[in-house]
C-alpha atoms as a PDB file:
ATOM      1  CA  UNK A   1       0.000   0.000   0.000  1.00  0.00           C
ATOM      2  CA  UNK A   2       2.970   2.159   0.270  1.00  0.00           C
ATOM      3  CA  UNK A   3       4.460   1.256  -2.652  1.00  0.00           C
ATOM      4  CA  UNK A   4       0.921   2.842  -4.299  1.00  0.00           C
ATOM      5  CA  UNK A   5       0.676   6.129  -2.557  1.00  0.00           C
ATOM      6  CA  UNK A   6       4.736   6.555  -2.728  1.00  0.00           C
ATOM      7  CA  UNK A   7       3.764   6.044  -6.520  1.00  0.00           C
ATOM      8  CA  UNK A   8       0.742   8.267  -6.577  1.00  0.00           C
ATOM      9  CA  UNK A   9       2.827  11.197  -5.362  1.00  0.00           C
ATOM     10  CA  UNK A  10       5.851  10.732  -7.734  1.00  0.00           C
ATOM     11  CA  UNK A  11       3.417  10.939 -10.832  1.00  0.00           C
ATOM     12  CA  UNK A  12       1.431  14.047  -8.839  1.00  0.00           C
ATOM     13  CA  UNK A  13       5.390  15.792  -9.188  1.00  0.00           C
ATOM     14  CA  UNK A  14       5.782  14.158 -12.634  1.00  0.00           C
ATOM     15  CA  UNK A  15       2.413  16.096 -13.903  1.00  0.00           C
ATOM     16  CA  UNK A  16       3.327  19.157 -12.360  1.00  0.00           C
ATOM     17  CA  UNK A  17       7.012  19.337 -13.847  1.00  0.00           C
ATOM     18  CA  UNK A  18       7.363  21.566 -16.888  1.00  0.00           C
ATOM     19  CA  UNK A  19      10.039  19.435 -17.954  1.00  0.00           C
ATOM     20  CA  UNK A  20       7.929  15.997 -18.490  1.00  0.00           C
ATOM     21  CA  UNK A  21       6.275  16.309 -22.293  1.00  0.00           C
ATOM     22  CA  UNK A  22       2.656  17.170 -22.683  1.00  0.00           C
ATOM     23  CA  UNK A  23       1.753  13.972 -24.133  1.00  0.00           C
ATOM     24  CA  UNK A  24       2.517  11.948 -21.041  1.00  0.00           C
ATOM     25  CA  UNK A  25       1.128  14.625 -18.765  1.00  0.00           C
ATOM     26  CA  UNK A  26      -2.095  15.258 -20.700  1.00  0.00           C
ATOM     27  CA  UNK A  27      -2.379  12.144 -23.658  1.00  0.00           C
ATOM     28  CA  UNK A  28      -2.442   9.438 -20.492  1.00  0.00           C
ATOM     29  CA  UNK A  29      -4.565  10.842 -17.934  1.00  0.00           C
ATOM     30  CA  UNK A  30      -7.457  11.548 -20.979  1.00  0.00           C
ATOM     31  CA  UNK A  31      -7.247   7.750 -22.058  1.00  0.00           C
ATOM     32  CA  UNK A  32      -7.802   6.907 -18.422  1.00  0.00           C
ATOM     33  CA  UNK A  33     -10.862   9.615 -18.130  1.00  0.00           C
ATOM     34  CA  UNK A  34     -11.846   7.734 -21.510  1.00  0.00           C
ATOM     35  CA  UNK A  35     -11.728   4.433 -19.992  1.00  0.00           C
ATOM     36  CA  UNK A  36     -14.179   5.726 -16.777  1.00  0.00           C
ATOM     37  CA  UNK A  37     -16.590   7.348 -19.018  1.00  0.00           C
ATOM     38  CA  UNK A  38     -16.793   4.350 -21.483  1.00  0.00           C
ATOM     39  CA  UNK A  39     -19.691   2.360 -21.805  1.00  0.00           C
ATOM     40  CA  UNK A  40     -17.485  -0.448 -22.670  1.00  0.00           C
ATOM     41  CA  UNK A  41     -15.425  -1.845 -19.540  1.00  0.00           C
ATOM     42  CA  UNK A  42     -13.953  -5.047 -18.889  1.00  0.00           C
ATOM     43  CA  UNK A  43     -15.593  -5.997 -15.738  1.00  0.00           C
ATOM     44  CA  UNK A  44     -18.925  -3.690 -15.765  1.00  0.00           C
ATOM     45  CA  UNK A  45     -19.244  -1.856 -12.372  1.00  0.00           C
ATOM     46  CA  UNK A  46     -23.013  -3.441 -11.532  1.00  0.00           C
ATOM     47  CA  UNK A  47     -20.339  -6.383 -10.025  1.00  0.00           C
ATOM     48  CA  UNK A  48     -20.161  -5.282  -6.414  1.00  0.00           C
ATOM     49  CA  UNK A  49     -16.138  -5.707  -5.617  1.00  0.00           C
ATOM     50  CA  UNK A  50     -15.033  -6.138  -9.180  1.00  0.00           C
ATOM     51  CA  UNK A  51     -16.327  -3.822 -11.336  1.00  0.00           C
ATOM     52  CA  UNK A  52     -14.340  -1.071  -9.274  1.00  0.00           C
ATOM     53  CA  UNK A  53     -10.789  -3.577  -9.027  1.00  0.00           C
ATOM     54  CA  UNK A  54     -10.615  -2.828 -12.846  1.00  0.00           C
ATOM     55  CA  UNK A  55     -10.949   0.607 -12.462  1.00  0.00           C
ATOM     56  CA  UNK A  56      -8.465   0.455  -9.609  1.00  0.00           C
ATOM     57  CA  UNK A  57      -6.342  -1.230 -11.878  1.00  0.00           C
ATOM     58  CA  UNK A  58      -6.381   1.168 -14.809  1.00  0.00           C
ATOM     59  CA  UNK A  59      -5.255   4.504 -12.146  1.00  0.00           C
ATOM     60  CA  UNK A  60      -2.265   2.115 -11.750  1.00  0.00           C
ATOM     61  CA  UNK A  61      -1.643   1.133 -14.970  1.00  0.00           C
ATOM     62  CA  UNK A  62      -1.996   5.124 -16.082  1.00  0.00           C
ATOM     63  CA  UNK A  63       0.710   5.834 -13.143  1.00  0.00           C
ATOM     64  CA  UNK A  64       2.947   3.396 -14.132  1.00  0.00           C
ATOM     65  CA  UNK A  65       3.268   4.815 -18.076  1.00  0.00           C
ATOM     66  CA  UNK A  66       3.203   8.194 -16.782  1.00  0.00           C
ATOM     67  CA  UNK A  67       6.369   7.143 -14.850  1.00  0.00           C
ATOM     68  CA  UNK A  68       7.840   5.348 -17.495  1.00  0.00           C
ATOM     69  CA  UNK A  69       7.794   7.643 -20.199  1.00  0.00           C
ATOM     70  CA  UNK A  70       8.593  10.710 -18.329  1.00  0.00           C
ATOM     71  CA  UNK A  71      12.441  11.529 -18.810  1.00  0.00           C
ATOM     72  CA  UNK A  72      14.359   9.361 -16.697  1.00  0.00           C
ATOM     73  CA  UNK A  73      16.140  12.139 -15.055  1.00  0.00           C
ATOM     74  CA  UNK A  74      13.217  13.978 -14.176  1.00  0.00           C
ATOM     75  CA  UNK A  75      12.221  10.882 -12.579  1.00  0.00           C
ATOM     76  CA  UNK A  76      15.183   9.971 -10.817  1.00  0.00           C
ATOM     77  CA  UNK A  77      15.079  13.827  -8.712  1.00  0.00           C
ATOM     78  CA  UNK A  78      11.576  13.454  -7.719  1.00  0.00           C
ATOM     79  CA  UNK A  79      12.417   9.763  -6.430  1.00  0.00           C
ATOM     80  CA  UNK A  80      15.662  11.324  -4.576  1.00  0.00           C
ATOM     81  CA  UNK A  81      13.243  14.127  -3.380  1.00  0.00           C
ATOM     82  CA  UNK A  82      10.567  12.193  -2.290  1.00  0.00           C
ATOM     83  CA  UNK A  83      13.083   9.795  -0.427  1.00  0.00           C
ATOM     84  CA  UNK A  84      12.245   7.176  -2.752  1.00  0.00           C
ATOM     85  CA  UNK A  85      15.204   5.021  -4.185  1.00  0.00           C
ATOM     86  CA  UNK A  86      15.416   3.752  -7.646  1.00  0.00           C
ATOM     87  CA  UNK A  87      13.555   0.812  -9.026  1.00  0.00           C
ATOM     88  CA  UNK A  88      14.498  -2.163  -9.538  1.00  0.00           C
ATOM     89  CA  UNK A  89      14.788  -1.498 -13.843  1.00  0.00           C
ATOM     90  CA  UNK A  90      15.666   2.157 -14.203  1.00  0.00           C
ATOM     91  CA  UNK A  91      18.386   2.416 -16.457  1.00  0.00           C
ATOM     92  CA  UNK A  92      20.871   4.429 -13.706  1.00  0.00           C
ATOM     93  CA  UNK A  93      20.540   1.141 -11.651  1.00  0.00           C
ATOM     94  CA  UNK A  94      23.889  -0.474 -11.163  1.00  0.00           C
ATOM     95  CA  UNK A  95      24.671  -4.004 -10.724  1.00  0.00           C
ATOM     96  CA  UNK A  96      26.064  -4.502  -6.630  1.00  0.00           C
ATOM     97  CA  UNK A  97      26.528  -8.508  -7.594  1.00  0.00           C
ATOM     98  CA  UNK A  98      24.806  -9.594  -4.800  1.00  0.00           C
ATOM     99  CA  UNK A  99      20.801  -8.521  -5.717  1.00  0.00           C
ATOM    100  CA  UNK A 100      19.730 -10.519  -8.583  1.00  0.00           C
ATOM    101  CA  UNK A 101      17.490  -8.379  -9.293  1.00  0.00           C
ATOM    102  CA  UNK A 102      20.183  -5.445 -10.381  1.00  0.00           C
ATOM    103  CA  UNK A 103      20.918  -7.484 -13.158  1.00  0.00           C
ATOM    104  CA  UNK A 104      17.751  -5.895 -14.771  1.00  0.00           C
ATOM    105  CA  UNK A 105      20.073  -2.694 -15.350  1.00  0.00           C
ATOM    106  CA  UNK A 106      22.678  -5.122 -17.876  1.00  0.00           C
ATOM    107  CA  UNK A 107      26.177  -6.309 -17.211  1.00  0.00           C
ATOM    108  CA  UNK A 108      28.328  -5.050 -14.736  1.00  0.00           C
ATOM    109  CA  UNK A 109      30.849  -2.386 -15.816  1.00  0.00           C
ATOM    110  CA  UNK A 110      34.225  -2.821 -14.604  1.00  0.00           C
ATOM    111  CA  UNK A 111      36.592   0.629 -14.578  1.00  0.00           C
ATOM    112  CA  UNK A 112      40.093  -0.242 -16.371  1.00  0.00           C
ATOM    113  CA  UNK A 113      41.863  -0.215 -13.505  1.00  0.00           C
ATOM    114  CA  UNK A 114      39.884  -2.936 -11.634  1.00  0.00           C
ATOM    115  CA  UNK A 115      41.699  -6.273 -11.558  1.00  0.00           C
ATOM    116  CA  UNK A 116      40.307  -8.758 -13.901  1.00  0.00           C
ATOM    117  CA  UNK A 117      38.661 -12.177 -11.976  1.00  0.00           C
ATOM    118  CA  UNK A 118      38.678 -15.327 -13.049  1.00  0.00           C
ATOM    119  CA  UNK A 119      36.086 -18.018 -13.376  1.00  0.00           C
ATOM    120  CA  UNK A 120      36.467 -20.756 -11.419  1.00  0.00           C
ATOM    121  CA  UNK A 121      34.266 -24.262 -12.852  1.00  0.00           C
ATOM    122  CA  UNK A 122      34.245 -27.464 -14.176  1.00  0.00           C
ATOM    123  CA  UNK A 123      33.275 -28.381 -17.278  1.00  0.00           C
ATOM    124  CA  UNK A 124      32.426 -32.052 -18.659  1.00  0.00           C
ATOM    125  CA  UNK A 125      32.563 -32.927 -22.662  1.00  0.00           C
ATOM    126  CA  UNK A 126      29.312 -34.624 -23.424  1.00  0.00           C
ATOM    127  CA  UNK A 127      29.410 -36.694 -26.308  1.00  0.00           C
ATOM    128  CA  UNK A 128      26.327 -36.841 -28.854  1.00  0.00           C
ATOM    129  CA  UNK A 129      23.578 -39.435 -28.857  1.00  0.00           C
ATOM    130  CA  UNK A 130      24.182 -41.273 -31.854  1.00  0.00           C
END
């Protein structure tokens, strides 16, 4: 729940920067009014719990692009601002190689002057079924 209001206040900065395109700030939040005022929804609303879970989902799904297709930078000061720290994705993520999940952000880059490692394994030859 957090996670949701920590994002609902990092797209309320993103819409408010002049820096973050029209298109994003404007062209998403429309299609999601366009959604609500539909008369075509996946789960109609007469369903008691899930008729609004859809809806639910679409504010969520509208944060997330605004988000995504903000500029990255942009993003990355509001999260600092906010307190937030970077997801696991972004494209400023670096690789600690301990959290699997950092590997999201590519290959680890090694300075020049780093020592080179080497790979310690075993290998077997495995001949082919004839």
């Amino acid at each position: 729940m957090r996670d949701i209001i920590d994002n609902g206040r990092l797209t309320w900065r993103l819409i408010n920067d002049p820096r973050v395109p029209a298109l994003v700030k404007v062209g998403i939040p429309l299609f999601m009014a366009l959604y609500f005022f539909s008369p075509i929804d996946v789960i109609p609303d007469f369903f008691p719990i899930l008729g609004q879970l859809d809806d639910i989902g679409v504010v969520l799904f509208g944060m997330s692009l605004i988000v995504r297709f903000s500029p990255q930078a942009v993003v990355d000061e509001h999260r600092q601002a906010l307190g937030l720290g970077p997801t696991v994705g972004d494209q400023h993520t670096q690789h600690n190689g301990t959290d699997p999940s950092s590997y999201w952000a590519g290959p680890p880059t090694r300075h020049p002057s780093e020592p080179t490692r080497p790979i310690d394994g075993e290998y077997t030859v495995v001949p082919p079924n004839n």
